[in-house]
Structure formats: structure tokens, C-alpha cells
Protein backbone atom coordinates (compact mmCIF):
# COMPACT_ATOMS: atom_id res chain seq x y z
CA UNK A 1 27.47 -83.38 -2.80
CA UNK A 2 24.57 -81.46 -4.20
CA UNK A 3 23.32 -80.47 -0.94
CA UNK A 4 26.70 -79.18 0.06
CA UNK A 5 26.60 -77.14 -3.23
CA UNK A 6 22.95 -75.66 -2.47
CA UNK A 7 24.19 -74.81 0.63
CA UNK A 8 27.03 -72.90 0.18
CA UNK A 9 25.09 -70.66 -2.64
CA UNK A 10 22.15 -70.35 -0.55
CA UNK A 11 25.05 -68.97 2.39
CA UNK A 12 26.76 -66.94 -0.94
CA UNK A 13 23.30 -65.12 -1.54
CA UNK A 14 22.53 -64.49 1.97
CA UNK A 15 25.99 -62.78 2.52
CA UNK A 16 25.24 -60.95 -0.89
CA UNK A 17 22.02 -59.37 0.21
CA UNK A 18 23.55 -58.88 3.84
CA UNK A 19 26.30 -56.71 1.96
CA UNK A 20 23.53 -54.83 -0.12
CA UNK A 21 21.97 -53.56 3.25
CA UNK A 22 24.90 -51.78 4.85
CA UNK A 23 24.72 -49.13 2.91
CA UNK A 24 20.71 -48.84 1.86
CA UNK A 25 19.58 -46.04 3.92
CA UNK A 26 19.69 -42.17 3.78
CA UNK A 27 22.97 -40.59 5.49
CA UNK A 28 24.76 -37.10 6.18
CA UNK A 29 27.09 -36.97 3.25
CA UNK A 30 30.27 -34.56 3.01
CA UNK A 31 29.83 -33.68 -0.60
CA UNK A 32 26.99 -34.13 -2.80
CA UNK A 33 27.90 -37.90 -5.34
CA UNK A 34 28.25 -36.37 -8.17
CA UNK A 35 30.81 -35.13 -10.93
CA UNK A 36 29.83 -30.97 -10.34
CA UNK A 37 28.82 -29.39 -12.93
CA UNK A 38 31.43 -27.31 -12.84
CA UNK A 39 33.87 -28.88 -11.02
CA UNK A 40 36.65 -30.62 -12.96
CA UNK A 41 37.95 -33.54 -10.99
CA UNK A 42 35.45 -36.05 -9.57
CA UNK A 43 35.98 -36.90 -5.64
CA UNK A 44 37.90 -39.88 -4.92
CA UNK A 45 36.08 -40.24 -1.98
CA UNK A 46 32.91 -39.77 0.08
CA UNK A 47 32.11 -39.66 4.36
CA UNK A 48 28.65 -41.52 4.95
CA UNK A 49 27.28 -40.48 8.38
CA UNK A 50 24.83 -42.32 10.45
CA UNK A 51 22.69 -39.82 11.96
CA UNK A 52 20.23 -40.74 14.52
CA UNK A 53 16.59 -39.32 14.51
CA UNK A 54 17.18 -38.75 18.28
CA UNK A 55 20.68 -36.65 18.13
CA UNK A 56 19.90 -32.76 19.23
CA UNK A 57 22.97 -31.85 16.97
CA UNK A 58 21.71 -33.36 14.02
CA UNK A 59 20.56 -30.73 11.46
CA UNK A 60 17.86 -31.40 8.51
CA UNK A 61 19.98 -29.60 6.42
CA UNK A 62 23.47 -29.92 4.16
CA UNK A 63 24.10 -32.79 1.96
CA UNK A 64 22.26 -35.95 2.41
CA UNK A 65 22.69 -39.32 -0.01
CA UNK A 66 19.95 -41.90 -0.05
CA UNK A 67 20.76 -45.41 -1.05
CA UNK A 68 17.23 -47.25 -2.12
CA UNK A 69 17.12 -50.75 -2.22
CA UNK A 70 16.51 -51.11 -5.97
CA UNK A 71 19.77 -50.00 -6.71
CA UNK A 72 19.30 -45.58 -7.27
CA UNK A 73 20.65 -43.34 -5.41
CA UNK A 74 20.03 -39.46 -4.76
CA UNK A 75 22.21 -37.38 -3.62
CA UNK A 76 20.84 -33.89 -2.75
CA UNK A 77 21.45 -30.62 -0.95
CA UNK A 78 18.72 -28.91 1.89
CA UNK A 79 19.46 -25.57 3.74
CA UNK A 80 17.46 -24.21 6.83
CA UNK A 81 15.77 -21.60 4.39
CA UNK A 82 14.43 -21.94 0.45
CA UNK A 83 16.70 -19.48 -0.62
CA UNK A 84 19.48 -21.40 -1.98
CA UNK A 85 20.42 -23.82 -4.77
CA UNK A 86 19.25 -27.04 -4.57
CA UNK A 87 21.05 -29.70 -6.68
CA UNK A 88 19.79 -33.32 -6.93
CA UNK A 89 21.82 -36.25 -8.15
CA UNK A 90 20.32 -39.55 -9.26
CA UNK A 91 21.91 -42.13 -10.00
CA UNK A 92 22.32 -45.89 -9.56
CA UNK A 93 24.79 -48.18 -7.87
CA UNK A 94 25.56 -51.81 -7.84
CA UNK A 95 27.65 -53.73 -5.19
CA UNK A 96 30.34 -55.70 -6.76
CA UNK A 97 30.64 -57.70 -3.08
CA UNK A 98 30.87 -56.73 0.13
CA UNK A 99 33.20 -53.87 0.32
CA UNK A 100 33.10 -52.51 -3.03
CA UNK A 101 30.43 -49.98 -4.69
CA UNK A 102 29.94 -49.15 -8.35
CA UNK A 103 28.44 -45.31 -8.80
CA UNK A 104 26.63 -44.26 -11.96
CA UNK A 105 25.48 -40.96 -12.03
CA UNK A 106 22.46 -40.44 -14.74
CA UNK A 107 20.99 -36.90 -14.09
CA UNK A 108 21.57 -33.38 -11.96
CA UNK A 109 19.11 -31.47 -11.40
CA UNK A 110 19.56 -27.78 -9.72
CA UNK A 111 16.32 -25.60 -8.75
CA UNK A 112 15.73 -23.12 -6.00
CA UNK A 113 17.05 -19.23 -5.91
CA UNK A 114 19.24 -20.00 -8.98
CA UNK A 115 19.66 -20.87 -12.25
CA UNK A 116 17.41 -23.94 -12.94
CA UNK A 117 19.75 -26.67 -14.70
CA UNK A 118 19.83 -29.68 -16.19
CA UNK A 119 22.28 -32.34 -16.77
CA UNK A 120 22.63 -35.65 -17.98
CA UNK A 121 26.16 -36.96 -17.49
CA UNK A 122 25.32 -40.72 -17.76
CA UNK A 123 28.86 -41.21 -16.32
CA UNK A 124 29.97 -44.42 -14.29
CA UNK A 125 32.22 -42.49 -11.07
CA UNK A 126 33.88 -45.64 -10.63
CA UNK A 127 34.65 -48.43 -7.93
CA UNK A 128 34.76 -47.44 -4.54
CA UNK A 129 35.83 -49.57 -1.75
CA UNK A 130 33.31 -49.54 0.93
CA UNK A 131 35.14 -48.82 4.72
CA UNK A 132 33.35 -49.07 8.03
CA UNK A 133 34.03 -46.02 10.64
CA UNK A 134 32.47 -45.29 14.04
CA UNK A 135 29.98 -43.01 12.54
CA UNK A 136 28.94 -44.88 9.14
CA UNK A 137 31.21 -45.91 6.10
CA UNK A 138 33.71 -43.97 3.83
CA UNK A 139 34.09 -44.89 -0.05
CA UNK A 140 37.04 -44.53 -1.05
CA UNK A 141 38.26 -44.45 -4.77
CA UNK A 142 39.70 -47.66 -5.85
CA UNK A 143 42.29 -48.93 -8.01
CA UNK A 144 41.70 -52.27 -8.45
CA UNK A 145 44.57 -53.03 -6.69
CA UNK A 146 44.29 -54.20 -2.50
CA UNK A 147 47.67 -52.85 -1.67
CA UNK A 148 46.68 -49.35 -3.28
CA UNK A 149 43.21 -49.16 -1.42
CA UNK A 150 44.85 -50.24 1.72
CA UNK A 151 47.01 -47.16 1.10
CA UNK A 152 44.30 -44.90 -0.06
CA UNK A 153 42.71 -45.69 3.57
CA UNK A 154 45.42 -45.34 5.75
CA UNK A 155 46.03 -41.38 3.89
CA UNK A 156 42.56 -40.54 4.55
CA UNK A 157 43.12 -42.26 8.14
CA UNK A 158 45.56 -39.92 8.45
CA UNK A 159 43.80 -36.85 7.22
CA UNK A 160 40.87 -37.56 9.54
CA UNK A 161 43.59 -37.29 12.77
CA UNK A 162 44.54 -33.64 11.49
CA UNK A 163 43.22 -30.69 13.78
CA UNK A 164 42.13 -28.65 11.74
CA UNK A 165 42.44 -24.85 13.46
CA UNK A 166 41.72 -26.43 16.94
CA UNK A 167 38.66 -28.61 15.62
CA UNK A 168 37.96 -31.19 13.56
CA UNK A 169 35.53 -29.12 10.98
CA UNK A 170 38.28 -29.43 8.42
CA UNK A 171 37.19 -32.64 7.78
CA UNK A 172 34.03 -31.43 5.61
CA UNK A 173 36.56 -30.08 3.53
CA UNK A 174 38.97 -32.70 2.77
CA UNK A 175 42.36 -32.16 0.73
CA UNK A 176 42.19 -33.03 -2.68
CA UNK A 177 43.93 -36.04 -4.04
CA UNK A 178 45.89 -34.55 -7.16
CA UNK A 179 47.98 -37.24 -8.83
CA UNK A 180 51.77 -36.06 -8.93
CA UNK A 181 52.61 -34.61 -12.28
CA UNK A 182 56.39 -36.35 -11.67
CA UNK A 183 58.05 -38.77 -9.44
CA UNK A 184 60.78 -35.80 -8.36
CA UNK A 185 62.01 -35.51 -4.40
CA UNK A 186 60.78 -31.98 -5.24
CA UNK A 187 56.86 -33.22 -5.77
């Protein structure tokens, strides 16, 4: 019986550190992890591209997010030229299992041809529920709840389809999710 036991928490730990991997790495990212500054809602969800070294259309710059294998994170913005802002996030993240991401932002830091800021939100961004796509993974918000982030998939699913004025760049710049303020026909 004890052998059964070892085995099935050695298998338990292998498929833990097996989940851990998918999403070490550095990616394209559509926005920067991070509550903005500025900005008053946080994102309820995030686009993780895999980009290959060897793909002509890949750019060095935009918003990248690296996931390091000790559990941080950075989350950061290049551009082709210095003259721009350049925020970094850090932060850390912990995988609650295989398909669901907790993200803890600790510091932002902005330099480059602005003003140089910093900020120290030391703010958990919540659960997200870790979804594979053809390109890399998307983490969406989640609400505890399987039937809600089954739902909160299929809308961004459907999003995604959209042609946006003939092309698909409209998908850098997602819709917000705004909560209704009611439960009218109206909203």
C-alpha cells in the first residue's frame, strides 16, 4: 500500500512541475501585467504569444512578459527607438494547479523619455485560469466558479472571431469587461 501511495505523489509532483513549465518562458504579451498606474480597472485577462526566434514578422519590440522559474515575473514594454516610456512590472506568481495562475504585482517601474516613476502596489491581481490557444495561452480572470470561467472563455472565444475593420488587429485592443450596473433588458 505504501508503494502505491509513493507512487501516486511522486506522479502528483511530476504533473505539478510539468504544469509550472507551460508557462515559464518570455512571450509577446497584449498588455503589460499590471494594475496601470493610472488606469482604474485591472484587465481580466491577458494573450501570451509564442514567438519563435526564427519568425521574420516577429518584432523585438511592444510588450513582452517573462515568467522565471522561481516564481517572478516581469512584464515590460520595448519600442524600436529609446525615445519612449518604458514601464517594468515585477512581480511574482504561483500556480495553484495546472490551469490556474495566481499574479502578485510588487513594483512598477517607468524610465525612458518620461517622467521617471515609482510604484509599489504590492497588490495580488487575482486567479487566472490558464487556456491553451494555437499561438500560446490566454489567462483569463476567474471566478472561482468552472461554469463562469467556461463562460468567460467562450466570450473571449467569441471576441477573438470578430473582424475587426477587415483584420484581426482589433484583437490587441480587446473590449473591456465592465460588470452590468443592473440586470435590465435595457443593459
Amino acid at each position: 500500500m505504501k508503494k502505491y501511495f509513493s507512487l501516486i505523489l511522486l506522479f502528483a509532483c511530476i504533473q505539478s512541475l510539468q504544469s509550472q513549465e507551460h508557462i515559464i518562458g518570455q512571450w509577446k504579451i497584449d498588455f503589460l501585467i499590471s494594475l496601470w498606474y493610472n488606469q482604474i480597472e485591472d484587465h481580466q485577462e491577458y494573450n501570451l504569444y509564442n514567438v519563435a526566434q526564427s519568425d521574420e514578422r516577429t518584432f523585438d519590440w511592444g510588450n513582452w512578459a517573462s515568467f522565471n522559474p522561481d516564481g517572478t515575473f516581469i512584464s515590460y514594454y520595448t519600442a524600436p527607438c529609446g525615445n519612449d516610456c518604458f514601464p517594468n512590472v515585477y512581480g511574482q506568481f504561483k500556480l495553484l494547479d495546472d490551469d490556474r495562475v495566481l499574479l502578485h504585482v510588487d513594483s512598477i517601474l517607468i524610465g525612458g523619455f518620461c517622467k521617471n516613476e515609482q510604484f509599489y502596489p504590492n497588490k495580488d491581481l487575482g486567479v487566472f485560469k490558464i487556456f491553451p490557444t494555437d499561438s500560446g495561452f490566454k489567462l483569463i480572470k476567474s471566478e472561482a466558479s468552472l461554469g463562469s470561467d467556461s463562460e468567460n472563455l467562450a466570450y473571449s472565444q467569441l471576441i477573438d472571431s470578430f473582424e475587426w475593420n477587415g483584420s484581426n488587429a482589433g484583437k490587441q485592443n480587446q473590449l473591456n469587461w465592465v460588470p452590468l450596473k443592473s440586470n435590465s433588458l435595457t443593459d
